[in-house]
PDB file of N, CA and C in Angstrom:
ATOM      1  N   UNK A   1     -25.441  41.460 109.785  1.00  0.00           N
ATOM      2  CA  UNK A   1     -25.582  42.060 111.091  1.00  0.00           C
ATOM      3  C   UNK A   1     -24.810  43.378 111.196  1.00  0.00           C
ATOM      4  N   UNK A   2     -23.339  43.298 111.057  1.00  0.00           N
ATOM      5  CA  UNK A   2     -22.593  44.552 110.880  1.00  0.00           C
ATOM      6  C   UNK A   2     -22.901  45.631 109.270  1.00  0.00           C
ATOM      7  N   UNK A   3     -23.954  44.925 108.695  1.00  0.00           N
ATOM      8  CA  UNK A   3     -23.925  45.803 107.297  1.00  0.00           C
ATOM      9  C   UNK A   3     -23.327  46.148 106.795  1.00  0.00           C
ATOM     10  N   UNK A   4     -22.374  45.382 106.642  1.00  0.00           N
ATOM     11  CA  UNK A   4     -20.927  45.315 105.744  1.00  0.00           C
ATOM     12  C   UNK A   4     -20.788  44.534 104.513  1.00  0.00           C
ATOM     13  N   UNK A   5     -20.722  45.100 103.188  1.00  0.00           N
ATOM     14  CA  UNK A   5     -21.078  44.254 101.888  1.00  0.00           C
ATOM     15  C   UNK A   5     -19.784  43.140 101.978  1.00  0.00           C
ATOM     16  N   UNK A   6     -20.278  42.154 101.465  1.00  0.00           N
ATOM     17  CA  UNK A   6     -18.830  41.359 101.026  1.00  0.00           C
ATOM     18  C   UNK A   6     -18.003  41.797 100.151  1.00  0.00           C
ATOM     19  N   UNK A   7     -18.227  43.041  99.366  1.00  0.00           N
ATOM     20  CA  UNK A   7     -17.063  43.590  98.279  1.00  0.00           C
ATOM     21  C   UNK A   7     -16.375  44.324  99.752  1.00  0.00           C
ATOM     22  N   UNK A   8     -16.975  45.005 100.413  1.00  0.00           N
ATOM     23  CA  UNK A   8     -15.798  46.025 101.102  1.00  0.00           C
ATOM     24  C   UNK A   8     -15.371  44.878 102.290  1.00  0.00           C
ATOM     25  N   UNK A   9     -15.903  43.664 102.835  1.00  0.00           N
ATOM     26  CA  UNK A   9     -14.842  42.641 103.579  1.00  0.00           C
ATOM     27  C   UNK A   9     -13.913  43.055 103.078  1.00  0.00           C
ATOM     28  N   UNK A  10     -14.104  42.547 101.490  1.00  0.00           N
ATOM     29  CA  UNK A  10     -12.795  41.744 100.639  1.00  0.00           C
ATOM     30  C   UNK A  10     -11.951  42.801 100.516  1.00  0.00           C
ATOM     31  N   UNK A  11     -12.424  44.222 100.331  1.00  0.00           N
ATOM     32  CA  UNK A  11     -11.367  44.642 100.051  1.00  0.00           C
ATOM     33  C   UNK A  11     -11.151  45.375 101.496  1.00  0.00           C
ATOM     34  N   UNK A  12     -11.055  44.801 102.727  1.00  0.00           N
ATOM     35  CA  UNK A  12     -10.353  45.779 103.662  1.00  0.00           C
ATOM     36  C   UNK A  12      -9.574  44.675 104.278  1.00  0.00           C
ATOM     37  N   UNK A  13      -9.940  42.966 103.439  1.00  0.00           N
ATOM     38  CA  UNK A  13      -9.199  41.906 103.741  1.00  0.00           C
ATOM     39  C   UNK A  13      -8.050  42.308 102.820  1.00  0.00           C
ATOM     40  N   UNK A  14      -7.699  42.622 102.061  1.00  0.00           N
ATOM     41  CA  UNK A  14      -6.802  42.905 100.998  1.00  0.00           C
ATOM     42  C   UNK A  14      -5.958  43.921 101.500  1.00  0.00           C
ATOM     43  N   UNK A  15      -6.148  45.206 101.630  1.00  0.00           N
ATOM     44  CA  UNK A  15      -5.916  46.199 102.487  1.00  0.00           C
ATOM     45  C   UNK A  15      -4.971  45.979 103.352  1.00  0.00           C
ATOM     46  N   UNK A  16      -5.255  44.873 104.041  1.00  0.00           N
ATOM     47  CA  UNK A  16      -4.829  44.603 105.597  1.00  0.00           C
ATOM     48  C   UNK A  16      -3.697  43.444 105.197  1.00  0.00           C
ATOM     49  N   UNK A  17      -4.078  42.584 104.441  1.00  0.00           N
ATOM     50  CA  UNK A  17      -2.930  41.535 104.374  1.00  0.00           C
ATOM     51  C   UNK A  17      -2.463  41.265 103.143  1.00  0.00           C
ATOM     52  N   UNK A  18      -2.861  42.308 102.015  1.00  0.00           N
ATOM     53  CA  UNK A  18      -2.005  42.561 100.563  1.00  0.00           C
ATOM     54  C   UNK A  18      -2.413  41.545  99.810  1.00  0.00           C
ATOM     55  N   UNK A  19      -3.110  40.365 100.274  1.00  0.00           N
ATOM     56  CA  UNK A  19      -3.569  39.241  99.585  1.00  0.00           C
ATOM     57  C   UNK A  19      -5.251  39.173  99.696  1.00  0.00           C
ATOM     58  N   UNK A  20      -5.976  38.546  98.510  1.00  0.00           N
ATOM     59  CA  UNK A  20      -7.273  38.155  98.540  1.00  0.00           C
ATOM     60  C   UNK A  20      -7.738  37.095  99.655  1.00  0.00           C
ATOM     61  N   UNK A  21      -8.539  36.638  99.815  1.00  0.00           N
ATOM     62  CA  UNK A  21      -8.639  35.606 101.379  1.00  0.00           C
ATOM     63  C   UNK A  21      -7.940  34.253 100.457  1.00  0.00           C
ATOM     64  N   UNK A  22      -8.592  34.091  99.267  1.00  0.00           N
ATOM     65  CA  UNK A  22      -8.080  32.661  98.345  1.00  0.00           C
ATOM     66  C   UNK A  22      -6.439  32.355  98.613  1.00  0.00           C
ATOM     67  N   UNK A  23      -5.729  33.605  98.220  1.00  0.00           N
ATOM     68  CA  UNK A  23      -4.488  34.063  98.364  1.00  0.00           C
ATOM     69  C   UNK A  23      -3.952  33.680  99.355  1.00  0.00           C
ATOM     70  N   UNK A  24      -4.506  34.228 100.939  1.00  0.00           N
ATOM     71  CA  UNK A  24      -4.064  34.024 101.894  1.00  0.00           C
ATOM     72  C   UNK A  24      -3.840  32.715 102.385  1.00  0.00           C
ATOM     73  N   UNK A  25      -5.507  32.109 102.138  1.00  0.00           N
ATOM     74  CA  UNK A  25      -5.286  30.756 102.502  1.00  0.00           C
ATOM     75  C   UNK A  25      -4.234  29.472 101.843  1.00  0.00           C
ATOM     76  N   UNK A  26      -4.330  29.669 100.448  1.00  0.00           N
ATOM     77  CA  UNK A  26      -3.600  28.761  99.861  1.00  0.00           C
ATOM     78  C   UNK A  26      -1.956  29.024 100.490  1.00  0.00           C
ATOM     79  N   UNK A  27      -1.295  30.501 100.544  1.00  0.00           N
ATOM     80  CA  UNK A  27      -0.120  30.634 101.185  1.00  0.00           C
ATOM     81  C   UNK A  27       0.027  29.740 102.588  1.00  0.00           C
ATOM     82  N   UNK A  28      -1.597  30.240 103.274  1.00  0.00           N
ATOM     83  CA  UNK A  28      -0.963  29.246 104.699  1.00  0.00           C
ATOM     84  C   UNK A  28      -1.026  27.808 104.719  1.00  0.00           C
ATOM     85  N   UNK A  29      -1.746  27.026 103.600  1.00  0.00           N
ATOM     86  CA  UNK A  29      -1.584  26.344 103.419  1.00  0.00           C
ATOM     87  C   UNK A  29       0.267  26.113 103.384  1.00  0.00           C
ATOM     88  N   UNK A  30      -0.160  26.434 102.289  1.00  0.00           N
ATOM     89  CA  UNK A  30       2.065  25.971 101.290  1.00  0.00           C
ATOM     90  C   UNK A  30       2.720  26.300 102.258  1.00  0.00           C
ATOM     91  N   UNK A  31       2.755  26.996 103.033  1.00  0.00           N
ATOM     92  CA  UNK A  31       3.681  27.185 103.973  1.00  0.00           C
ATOM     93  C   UNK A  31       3.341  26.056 105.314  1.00  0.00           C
ATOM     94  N   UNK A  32       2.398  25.612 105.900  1.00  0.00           N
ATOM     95  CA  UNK A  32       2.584  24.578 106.257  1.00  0.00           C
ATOM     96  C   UNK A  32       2.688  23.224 105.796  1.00  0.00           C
ATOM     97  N   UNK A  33       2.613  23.390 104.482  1.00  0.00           N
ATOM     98  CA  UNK A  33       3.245  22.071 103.499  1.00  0.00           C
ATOM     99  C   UNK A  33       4.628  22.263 104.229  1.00  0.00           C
ATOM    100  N   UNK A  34       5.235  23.143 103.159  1.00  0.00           N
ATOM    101  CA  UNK A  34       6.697  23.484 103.460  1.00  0.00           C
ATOM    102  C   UNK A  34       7.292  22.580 104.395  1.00  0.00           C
ATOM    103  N   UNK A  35       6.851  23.012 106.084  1.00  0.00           N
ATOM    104  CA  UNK A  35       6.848  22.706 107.147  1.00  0.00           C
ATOM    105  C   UNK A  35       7.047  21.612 107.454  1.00  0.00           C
ATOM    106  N   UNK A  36       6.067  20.503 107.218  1.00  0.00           N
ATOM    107  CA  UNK A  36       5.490  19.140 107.148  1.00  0.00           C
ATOM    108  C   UNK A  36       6.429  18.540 106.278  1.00  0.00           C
ATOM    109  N   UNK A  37       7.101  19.599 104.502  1.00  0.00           N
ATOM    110  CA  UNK A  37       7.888  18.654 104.281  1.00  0.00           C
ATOM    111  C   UNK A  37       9.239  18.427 104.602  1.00  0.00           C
ATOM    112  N   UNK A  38       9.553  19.481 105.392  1.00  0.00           N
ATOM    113  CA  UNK A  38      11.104  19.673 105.914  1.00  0.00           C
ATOM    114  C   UNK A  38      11.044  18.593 107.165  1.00  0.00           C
ATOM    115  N   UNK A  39      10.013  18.927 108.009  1.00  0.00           N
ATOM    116  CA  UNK A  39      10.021  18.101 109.502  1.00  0.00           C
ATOM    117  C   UNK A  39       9.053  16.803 109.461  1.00  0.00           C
ATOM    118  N   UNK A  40       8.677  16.186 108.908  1.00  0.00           N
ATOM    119  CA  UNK A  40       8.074  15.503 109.032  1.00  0.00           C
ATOM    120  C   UNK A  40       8.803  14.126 108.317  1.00  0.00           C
ATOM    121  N   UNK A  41       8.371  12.893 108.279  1.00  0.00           N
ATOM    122  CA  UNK A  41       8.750  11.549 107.145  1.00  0.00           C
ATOM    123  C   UNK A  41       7.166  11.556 106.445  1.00  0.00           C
ATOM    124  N   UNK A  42       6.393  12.204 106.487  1.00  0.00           N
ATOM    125  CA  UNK A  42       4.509  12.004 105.774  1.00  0.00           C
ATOM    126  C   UNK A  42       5.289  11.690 104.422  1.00  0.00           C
ATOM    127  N   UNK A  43       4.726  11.044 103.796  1.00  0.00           N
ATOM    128  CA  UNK A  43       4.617  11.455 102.196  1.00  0.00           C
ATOM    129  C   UNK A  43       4.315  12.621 101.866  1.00  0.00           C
ATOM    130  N   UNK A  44       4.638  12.793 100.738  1.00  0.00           N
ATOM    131  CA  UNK A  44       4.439  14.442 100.320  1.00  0.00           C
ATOM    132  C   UNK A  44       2.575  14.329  99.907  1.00  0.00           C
ATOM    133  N   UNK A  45       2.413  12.735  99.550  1.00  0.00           N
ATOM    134  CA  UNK A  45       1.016  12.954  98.954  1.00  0.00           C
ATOM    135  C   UNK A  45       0.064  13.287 100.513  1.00  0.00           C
ATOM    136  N   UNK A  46       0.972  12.554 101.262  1.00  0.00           N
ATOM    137  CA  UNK A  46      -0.440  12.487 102.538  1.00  0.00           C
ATOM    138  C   UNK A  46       0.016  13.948 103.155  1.00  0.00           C
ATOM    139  N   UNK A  47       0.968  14.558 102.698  1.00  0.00           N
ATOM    140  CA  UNK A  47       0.827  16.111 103.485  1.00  0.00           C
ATOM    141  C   UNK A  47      -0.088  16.954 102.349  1.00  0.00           C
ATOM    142  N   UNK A  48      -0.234  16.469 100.985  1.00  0.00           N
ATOM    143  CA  UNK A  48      -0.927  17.038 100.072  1.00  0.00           C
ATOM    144  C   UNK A  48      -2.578  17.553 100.841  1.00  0.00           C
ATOM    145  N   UNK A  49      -3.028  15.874 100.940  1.00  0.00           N
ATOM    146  CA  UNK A  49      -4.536  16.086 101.426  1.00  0.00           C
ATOM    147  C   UNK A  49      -4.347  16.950 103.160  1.00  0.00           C
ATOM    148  N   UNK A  50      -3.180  16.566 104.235  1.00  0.00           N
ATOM    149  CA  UNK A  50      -3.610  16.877 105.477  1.00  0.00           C
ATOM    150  C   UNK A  50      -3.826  18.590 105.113  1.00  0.00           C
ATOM    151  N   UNK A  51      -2.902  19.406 103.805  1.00  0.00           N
ATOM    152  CA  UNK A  51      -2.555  20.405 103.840  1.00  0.00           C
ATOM    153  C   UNK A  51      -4.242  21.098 103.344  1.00  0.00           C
ATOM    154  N   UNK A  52      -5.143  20.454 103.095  1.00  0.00           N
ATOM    155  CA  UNK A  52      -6.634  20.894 102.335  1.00  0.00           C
ATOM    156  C   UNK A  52      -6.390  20.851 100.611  1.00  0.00           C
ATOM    157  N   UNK A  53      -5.178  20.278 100.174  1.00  0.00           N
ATOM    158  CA  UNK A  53      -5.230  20.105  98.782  1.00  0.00           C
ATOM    159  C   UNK A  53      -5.995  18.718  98.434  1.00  0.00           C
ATOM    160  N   UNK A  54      -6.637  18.741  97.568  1.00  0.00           N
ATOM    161  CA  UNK A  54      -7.363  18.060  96.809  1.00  0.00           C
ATOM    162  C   UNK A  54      -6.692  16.913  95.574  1.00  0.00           C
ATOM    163  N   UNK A  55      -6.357  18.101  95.013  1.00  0.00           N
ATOM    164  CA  UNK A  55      -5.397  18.020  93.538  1.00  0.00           C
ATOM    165  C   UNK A  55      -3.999  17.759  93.500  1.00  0.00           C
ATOM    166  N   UNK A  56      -3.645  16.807  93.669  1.00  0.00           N
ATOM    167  CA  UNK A  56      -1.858  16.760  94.060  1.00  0.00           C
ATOM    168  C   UNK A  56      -0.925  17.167  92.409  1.00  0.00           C
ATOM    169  N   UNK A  57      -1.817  17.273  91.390  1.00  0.00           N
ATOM    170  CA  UNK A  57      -1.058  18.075  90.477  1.00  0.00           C
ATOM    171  C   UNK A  57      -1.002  19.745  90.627  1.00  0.00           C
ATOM    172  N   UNK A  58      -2.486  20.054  91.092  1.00  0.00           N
ATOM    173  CA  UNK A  58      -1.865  21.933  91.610  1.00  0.00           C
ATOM    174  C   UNK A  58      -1.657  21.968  93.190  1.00  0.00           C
ATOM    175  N   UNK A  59      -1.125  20.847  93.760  1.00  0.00           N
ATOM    176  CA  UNK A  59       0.004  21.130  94.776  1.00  0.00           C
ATOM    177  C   UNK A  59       0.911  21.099  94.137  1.00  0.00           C
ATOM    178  N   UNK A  60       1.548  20.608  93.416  1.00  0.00           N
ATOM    179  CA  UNK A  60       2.724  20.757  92.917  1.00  0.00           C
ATOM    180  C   UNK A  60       3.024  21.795  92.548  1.00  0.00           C
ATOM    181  N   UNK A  61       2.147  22.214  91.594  1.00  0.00           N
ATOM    182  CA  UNK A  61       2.298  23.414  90.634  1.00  0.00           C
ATOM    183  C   UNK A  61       2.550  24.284  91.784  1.00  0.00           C
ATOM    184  N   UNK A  62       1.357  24.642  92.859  1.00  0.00           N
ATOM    185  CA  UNK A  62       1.397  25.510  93.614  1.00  0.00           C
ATOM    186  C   UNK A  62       2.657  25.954  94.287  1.00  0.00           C
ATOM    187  N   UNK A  63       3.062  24.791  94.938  1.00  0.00           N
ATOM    188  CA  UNK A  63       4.238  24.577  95.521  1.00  0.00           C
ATOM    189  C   UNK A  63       5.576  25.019  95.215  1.00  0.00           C
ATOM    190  N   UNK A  64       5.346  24.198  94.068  1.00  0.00           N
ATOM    191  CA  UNK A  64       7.010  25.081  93.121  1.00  0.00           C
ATOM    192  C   UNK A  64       6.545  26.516  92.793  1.00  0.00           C
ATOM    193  N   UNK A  65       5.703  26.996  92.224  1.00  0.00           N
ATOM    194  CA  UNK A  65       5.314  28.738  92.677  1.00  0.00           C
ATOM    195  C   UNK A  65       5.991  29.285  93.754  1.00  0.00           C
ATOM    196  N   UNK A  66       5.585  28.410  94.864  1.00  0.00           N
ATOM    197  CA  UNK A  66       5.764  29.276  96.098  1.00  0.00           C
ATOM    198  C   UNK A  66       7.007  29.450  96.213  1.00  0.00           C
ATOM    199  N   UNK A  67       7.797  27.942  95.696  1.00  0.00           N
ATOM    200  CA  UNK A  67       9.142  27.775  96.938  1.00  0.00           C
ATOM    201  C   UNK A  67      10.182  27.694  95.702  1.00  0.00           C
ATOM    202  N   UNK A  68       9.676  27.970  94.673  1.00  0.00           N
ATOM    203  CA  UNK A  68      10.490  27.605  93.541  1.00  0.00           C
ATOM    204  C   UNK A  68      11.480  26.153  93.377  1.00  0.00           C
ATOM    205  N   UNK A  69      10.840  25.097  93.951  1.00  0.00           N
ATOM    206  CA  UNK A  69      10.922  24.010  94.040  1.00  0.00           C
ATOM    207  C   UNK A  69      10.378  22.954  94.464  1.00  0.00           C
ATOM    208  N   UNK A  70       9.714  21.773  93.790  1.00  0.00           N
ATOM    209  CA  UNK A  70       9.115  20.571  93.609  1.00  0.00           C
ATOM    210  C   UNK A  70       8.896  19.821  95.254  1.00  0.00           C
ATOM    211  N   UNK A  71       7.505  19.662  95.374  1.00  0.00           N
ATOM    212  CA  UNK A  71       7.725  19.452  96.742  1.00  0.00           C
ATOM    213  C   UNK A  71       8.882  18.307  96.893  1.00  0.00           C
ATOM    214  N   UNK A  72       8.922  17.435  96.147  1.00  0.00           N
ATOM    215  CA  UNK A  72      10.448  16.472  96.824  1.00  0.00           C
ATOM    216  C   UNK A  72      11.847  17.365  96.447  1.00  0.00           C
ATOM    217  N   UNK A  73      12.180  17.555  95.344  1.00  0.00           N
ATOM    218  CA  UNK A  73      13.206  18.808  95.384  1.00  0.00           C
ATOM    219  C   UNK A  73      13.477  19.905  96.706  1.00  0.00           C
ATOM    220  N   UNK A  74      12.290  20.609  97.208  1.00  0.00           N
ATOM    221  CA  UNK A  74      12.302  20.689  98.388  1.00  0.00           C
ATOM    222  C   UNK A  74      12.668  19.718  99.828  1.00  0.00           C
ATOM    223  N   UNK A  75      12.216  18.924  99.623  1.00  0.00           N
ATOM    224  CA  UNK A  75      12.591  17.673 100.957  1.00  0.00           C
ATOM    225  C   UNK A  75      13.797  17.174 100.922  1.00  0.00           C
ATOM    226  N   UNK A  76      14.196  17.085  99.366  1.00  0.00           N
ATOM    227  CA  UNK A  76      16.002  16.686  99.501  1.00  0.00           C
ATOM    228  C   UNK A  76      16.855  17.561  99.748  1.00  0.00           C
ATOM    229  N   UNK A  77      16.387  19.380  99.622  1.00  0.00           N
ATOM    230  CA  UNK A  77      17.190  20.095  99.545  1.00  0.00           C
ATOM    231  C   UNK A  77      17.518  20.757 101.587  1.00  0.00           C
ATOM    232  N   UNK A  78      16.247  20.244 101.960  1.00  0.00           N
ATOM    233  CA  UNK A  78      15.864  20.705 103.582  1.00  0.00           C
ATOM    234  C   UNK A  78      15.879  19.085 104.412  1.00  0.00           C
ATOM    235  N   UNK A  79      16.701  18.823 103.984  1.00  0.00           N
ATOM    236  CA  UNK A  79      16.875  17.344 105.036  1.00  0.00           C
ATOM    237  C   UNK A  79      16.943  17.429 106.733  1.00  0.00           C
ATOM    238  N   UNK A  80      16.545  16.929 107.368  1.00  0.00           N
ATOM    239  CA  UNK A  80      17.433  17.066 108.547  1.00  0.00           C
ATOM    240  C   UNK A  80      18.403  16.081 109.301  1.00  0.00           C
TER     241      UNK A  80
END
């Protein structure tokens, strides 16, 4: 409708928030992991799936990427 290719979306999505949309989303994901695992008692697995992860081995992976620590490493280190 706007005649706008999906290469130039992507790249004025990029542009605008320094990240690819994949990028973006998986961050807002992990970061409301994060969230969920500091404030919450969920299991880390059941914040895995609420978070749109699938794969609870590249949540992990992902996770420690992000936060440079294991989602439970994280939860012991952010207790409340």
């Amino acid at each position: 409708m706007a005649f706008v290719s999906k290469s130039e979306v992507l790249r004025c999505f990029k542009n605008i928030t320094g990240q690819s949309p994949f990028e973006y989303l998986k961050n807002y994901r992990l970061r409301n992991a994060a969230y969920m695992i500091k404030n919450t008692s969920d299991s880390i697995n059941a914040i895995c799936g609420l978070c749109g992860f699938d794969d609870h081995s590249y949540f992990s992976k992902a996770f420690k990427a992000y936060s440079q620590l294991t989602p439970s490493q994280y939860r012991s280190k952010h207790k409340i």
